[in-house]
PDB file of N, CA and C in Angstrom:
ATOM      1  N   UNK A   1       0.849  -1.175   0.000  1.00  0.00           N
ATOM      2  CA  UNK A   1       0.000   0.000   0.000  1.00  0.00           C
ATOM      3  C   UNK A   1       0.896   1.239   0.000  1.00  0.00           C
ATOM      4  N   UNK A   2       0.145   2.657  -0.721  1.00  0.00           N
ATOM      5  CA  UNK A   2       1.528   3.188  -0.896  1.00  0.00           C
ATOM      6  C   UNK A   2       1.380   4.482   0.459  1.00  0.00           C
ATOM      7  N   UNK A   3       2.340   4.782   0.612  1.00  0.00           N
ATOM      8  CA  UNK A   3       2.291   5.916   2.065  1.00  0.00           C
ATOM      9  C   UNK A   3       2.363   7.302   1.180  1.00  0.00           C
ATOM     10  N   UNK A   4       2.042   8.007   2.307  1.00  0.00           N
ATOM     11  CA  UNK A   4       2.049   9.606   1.702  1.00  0.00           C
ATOM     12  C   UNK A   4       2.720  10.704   2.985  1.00  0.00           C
ATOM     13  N   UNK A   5       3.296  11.419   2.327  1.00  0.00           N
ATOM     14  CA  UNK A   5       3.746  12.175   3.658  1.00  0.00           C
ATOM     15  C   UNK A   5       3.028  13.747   3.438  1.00  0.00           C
ATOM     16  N   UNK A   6       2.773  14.099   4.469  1.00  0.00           N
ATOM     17  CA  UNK A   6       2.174  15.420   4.392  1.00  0.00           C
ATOM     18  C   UNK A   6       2.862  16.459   5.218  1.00  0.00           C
ATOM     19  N   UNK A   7       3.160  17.604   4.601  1.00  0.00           N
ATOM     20  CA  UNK A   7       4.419  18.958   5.408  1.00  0.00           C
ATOM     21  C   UNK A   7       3.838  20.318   5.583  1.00  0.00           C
ATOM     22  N   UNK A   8       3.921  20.745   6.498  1.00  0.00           N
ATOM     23  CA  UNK A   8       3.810  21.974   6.923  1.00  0.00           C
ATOM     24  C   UNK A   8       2.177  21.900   6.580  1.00  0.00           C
ATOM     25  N   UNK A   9       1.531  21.161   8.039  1.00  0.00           N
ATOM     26  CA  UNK A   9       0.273  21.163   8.150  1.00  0.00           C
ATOM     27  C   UNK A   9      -0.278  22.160   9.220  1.00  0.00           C
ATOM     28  N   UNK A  10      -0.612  23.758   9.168  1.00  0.00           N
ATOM     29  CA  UNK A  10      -0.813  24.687  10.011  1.00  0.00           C
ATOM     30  C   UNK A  10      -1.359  23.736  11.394  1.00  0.00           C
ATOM     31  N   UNK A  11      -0.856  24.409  12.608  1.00  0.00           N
ATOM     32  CA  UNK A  11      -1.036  23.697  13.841  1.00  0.00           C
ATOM     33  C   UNK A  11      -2.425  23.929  14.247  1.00  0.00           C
ATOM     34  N   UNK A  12      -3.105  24.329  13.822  1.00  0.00           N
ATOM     35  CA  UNK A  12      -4.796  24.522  14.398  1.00  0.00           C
ATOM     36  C   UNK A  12      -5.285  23.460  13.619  1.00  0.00           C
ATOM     37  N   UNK A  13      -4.712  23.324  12.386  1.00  0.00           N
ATOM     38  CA  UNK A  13      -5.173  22.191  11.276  1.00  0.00           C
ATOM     39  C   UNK A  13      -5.078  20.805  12.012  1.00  0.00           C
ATOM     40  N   UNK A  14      -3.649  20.387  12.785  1.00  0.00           N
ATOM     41  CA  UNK A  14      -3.400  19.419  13.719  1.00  0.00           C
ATOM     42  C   UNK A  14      -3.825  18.951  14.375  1.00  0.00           C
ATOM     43  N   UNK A  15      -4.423  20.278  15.094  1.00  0.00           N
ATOM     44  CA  UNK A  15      -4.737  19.860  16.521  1.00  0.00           C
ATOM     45  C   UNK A  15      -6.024  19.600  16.489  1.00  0.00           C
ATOM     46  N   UNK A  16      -6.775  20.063  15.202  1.00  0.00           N
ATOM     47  CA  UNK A  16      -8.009  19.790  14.887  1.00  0.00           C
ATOM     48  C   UNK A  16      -8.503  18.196  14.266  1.00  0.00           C
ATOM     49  N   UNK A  17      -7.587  18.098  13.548  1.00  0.00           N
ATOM     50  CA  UNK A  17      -7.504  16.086  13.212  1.00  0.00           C
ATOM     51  C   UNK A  17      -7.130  15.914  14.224  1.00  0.00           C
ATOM     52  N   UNK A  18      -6.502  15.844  15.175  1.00  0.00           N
ATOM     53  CA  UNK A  18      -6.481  15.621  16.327  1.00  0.00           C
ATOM     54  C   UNK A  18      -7.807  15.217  17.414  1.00  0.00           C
ATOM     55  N   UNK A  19      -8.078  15.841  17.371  1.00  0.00           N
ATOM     56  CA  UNK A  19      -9.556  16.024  18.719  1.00  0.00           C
ATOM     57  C   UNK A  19     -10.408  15.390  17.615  1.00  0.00           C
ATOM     58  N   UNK A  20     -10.646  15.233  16.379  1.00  0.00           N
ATOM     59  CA  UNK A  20     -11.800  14.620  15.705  1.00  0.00           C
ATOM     60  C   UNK A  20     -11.402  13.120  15.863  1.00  0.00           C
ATOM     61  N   UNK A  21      -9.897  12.612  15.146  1.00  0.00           N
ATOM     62  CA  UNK A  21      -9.616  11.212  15.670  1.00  0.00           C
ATOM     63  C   UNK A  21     -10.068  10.680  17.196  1.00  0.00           C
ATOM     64  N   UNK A  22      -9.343  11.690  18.193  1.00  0.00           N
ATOM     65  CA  UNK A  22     -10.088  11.090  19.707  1.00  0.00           C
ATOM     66  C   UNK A  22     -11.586  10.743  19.382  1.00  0.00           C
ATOM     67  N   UNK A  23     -11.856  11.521  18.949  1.00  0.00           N
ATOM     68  CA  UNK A  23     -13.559  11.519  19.386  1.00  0.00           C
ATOM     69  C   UNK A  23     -14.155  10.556  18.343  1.00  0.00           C
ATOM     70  N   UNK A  24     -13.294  10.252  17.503  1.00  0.00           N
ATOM     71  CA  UNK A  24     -13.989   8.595  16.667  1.00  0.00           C
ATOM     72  C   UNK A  24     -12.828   7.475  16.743  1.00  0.00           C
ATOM     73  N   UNK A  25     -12.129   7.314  18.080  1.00  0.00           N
ATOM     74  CA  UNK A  25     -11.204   6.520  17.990  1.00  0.00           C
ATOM     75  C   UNK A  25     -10.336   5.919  17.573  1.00  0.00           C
ATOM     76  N   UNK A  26     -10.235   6.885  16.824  1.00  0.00           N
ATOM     77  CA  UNK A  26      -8.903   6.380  15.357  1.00  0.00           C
ATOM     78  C   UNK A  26      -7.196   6.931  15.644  1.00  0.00           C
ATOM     79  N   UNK A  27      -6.826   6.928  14.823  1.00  0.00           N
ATOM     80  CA  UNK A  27      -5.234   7.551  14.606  1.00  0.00           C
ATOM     81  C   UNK A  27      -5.316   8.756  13.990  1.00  0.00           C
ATOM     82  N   UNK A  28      -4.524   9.466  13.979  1.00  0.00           N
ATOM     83  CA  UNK A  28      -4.945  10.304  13.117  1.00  0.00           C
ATOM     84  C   UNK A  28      -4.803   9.810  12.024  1.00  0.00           C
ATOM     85  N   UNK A  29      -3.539   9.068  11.603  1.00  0.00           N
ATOM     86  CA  UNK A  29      -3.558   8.246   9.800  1.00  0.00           C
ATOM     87  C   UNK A  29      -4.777   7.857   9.595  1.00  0.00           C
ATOM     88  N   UNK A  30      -5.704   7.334  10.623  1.00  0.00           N
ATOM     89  CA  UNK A  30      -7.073   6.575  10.268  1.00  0.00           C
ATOM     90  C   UNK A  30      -7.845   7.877   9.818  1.00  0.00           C
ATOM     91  N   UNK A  31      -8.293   8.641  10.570  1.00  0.00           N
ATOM     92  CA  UNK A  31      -8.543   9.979  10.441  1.00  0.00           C
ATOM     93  C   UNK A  31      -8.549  10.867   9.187  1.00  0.00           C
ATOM     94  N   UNK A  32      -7.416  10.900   8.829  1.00  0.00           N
ATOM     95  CA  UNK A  32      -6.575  11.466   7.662  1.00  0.00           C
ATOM     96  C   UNK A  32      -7.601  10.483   6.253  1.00  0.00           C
ATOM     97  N   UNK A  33      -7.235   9.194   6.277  1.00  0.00           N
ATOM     98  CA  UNK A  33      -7.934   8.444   5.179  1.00  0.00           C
ATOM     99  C   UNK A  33      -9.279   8.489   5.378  1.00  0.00           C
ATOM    100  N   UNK A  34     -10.113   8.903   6.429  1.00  0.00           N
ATOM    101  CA  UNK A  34     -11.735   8.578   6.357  1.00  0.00           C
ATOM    102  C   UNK A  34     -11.994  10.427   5.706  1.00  0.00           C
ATOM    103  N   UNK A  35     -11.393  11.165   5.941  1.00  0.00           N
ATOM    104  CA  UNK A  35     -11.837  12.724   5.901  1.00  0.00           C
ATOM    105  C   UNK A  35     -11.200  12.370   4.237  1.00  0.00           C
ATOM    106  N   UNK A  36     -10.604  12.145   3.679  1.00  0.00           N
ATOM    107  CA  UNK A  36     -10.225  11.488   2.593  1.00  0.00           C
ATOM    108  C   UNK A  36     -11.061  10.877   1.424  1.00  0.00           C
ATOM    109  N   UNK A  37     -11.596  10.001   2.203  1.00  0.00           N
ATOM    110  CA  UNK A  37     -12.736   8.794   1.430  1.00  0.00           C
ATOM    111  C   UNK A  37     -13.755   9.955   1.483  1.00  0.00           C
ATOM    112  N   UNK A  38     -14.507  10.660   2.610  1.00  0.00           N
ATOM    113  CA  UNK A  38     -15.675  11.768   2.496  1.00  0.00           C
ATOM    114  C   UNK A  38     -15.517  12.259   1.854  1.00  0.00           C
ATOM    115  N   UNK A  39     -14.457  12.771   1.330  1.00  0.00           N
ATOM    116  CA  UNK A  39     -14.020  14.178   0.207  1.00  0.00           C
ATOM    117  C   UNK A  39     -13.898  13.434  -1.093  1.00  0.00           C
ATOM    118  N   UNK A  40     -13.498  12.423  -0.970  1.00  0.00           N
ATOM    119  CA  UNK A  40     -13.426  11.736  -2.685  1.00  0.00           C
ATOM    120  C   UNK A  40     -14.488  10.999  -3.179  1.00  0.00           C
ATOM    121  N   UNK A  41     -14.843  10.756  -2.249  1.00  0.00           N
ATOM    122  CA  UNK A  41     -15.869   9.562  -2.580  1.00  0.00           C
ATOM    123  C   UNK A  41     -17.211   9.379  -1.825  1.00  0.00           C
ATOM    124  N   UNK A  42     -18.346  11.088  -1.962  1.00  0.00           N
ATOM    125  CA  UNK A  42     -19.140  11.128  -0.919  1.00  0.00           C
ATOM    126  C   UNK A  42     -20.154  10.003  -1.771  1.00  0.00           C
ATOM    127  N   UNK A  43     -21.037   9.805  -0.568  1.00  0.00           N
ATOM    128  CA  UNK A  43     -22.067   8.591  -0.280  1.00  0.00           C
ATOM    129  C   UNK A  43     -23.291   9.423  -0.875  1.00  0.00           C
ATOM    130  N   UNK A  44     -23.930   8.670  -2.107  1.00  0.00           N
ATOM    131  CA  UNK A  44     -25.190   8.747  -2.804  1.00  0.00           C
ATOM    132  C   UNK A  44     -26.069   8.717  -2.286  1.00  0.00           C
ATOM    133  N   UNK A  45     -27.357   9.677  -1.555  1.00  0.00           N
ATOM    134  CA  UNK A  45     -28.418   9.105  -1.259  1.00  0.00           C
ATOM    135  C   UNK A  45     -29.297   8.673  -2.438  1.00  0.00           C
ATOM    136  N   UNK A  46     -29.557   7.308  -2.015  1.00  0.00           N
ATOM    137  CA  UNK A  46     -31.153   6.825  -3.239  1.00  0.00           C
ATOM    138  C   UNK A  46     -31.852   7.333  -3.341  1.00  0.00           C
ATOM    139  N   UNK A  47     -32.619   7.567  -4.421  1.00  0.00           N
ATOM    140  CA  UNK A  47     -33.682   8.801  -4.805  1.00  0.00           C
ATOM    141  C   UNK A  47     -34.634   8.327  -4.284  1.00  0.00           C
ATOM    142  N   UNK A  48     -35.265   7.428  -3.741  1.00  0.00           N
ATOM    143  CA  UNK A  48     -36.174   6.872  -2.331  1.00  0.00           C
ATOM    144  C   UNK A  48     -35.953   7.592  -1.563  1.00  0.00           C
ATOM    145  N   UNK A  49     -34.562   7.473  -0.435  1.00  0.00           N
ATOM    146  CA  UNK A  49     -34.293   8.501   0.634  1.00  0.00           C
ATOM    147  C   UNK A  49     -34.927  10.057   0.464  1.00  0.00           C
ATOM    148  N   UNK A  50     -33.948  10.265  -0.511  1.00  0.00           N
ATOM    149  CA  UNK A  50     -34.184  11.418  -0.613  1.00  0.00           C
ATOM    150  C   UNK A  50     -35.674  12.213  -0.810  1.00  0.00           C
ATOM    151  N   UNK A  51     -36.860  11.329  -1.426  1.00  0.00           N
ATOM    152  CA  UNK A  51     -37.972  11.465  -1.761  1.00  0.00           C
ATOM    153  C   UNK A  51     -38.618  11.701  -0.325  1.00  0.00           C
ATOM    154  N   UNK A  52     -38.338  10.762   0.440  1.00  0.00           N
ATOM    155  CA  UNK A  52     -39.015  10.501   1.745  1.00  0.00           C
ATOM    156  C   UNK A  52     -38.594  11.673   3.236  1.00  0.00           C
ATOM    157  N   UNK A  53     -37.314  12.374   2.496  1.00  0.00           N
ATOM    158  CA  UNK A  53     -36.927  13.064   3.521  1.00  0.00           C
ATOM    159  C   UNK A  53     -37.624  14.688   2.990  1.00  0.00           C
ATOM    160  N   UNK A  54     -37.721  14.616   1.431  1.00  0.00           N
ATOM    161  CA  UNK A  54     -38.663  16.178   1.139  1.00  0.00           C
ATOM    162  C   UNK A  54     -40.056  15.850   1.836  1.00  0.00           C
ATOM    163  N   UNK A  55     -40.582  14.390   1.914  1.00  0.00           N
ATOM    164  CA  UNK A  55     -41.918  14.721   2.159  1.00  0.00           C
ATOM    165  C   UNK A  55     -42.120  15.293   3.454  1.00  0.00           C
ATOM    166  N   UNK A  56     -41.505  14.987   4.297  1.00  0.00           N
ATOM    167  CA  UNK A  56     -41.017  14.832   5.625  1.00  0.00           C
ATOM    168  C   UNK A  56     -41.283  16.421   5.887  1.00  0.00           C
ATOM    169  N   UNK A  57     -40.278  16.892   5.109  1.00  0.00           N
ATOM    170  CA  UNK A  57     -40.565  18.437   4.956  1.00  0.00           C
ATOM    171  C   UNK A  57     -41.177  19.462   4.735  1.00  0.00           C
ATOM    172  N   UNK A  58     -41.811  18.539   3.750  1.00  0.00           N
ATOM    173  CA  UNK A  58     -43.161  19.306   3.136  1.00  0.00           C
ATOM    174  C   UNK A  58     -44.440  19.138   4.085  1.00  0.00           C
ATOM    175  N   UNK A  59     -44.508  18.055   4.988  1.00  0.00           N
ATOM    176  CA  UNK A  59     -45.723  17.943   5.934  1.00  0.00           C
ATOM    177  C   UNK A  59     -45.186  18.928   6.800  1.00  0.00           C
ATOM    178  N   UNK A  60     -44.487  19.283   7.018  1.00  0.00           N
ATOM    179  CA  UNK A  60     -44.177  20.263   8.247  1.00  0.00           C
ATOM    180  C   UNK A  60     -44.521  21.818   8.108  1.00  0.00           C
ATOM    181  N   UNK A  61     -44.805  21.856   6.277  1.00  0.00           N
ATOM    182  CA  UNK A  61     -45.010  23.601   5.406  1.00  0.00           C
ATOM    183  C   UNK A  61     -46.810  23.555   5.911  1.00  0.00           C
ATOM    184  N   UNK A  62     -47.166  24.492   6.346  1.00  0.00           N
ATOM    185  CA  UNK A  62     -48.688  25.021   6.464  1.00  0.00           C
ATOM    186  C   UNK A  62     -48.972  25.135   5.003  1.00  0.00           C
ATOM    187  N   UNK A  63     -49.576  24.859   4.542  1.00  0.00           N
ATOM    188  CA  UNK A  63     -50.173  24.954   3.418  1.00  0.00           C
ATOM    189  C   UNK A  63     -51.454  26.372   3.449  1.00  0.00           C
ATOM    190  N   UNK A  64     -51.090  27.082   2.293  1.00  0.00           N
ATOM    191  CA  UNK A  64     -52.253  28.325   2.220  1.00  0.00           C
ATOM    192  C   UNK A  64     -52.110  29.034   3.306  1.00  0.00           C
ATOM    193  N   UNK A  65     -50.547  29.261   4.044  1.00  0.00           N
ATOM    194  CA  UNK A  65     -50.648  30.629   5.069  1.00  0.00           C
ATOM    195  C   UNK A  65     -50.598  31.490   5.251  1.00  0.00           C
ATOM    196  N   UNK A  66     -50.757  32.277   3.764  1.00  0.00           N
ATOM    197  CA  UNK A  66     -50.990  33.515   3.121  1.00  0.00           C
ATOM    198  C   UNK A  66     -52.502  33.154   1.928  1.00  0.00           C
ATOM    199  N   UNK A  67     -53.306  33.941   2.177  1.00  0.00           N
ATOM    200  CA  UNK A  67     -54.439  34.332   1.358  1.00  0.00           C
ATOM    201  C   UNK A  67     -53.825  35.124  -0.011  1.00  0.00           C
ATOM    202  N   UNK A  68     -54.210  35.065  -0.708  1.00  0.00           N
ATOM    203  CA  UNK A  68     -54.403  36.028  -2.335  1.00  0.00           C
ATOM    204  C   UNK A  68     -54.177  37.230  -2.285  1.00  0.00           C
ATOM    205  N   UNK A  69     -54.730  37.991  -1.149  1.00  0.00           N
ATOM    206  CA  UNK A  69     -55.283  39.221  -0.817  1.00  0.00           C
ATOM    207  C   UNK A  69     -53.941  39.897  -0.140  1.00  0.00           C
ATOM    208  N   UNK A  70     -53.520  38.913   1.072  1.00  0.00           N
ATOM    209  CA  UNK A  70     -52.404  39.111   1.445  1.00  0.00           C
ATOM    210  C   UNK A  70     -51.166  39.243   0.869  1.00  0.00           C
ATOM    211  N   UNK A  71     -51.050  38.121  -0.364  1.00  0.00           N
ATOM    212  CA  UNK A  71     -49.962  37.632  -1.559  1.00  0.00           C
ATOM    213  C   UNK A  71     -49.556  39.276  -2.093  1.00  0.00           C
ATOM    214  N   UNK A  72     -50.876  39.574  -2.997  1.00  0.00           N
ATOM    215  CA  UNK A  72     -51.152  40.438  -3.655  1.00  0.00           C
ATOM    216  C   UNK A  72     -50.551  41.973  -2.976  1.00  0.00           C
ATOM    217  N   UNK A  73     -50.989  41.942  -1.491  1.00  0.00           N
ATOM    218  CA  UNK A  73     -50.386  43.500  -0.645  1.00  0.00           C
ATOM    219  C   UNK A  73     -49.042  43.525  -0.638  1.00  0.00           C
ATOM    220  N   UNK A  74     -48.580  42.428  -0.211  1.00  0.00           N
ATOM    221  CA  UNK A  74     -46.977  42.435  -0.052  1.00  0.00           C
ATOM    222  C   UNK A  74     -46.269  42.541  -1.561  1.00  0.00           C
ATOM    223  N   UNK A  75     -46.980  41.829  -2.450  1.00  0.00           N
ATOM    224  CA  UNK A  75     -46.103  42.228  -3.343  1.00  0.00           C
ATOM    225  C   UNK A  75     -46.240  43.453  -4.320  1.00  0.00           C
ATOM    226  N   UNK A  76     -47.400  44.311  -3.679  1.00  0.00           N
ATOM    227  CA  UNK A  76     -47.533  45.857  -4.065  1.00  0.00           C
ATOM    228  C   UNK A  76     -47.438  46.648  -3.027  1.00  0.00           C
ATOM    229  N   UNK A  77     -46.980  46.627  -1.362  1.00  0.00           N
ATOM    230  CA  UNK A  77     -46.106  47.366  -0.932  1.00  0.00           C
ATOM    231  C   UNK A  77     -45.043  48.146  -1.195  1.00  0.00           C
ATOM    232  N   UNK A  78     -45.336  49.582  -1.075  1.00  0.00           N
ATOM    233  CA  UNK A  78     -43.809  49.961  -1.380  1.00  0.00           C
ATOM    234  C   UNK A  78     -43.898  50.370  -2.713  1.00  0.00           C
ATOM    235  N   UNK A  79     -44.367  49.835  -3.413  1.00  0.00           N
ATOM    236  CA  UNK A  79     -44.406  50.324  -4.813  1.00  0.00           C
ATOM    237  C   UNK A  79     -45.508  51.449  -5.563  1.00  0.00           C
ATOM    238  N   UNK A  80     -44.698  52.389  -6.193  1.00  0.00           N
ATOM    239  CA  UNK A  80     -45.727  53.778  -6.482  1.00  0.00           C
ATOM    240  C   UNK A  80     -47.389  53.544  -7.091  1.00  0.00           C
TER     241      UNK A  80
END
């Protein structure tokens, strides 16, 4: 497998792969290759998922919470 070396990685940058490896138990090399794989190779949601997560959304929109009348004022506010 082939290695890679990486130089003059700003120290906030470090210390930041740093505290993310702790907190998913890795190395940072582990670390380094998963933030890696996310960036190269993000994960497809199925157009199922994705269908099911607008509806999701859309039940949550009030439907008709502006009247015509109302529509109509706001968008002739303001104007001569």
């Amino acid at each position: 497998m082939p290695a890679l070396t990486i130089k003059n990685i700003p120290d906030d940058l470090y210390n930041e792969l740093k505290v993310v490896a702790e907190q998913h138990h890795r190395s940072i090399n582990s670390e380094v290759i998963m933030c890696l794989k996310r960036s190269l190779f993000p994960q497809k949601v199925p157009s199922k998922d994705r269908l099911t997560e607008i509806r999701a959304l859309r039940s949550q929109i009030t439907p008709n919470a502006f009247t015509d009348e109302e529509i109509e004022h706001a968008i002739n506010e303001g104007r001569p």
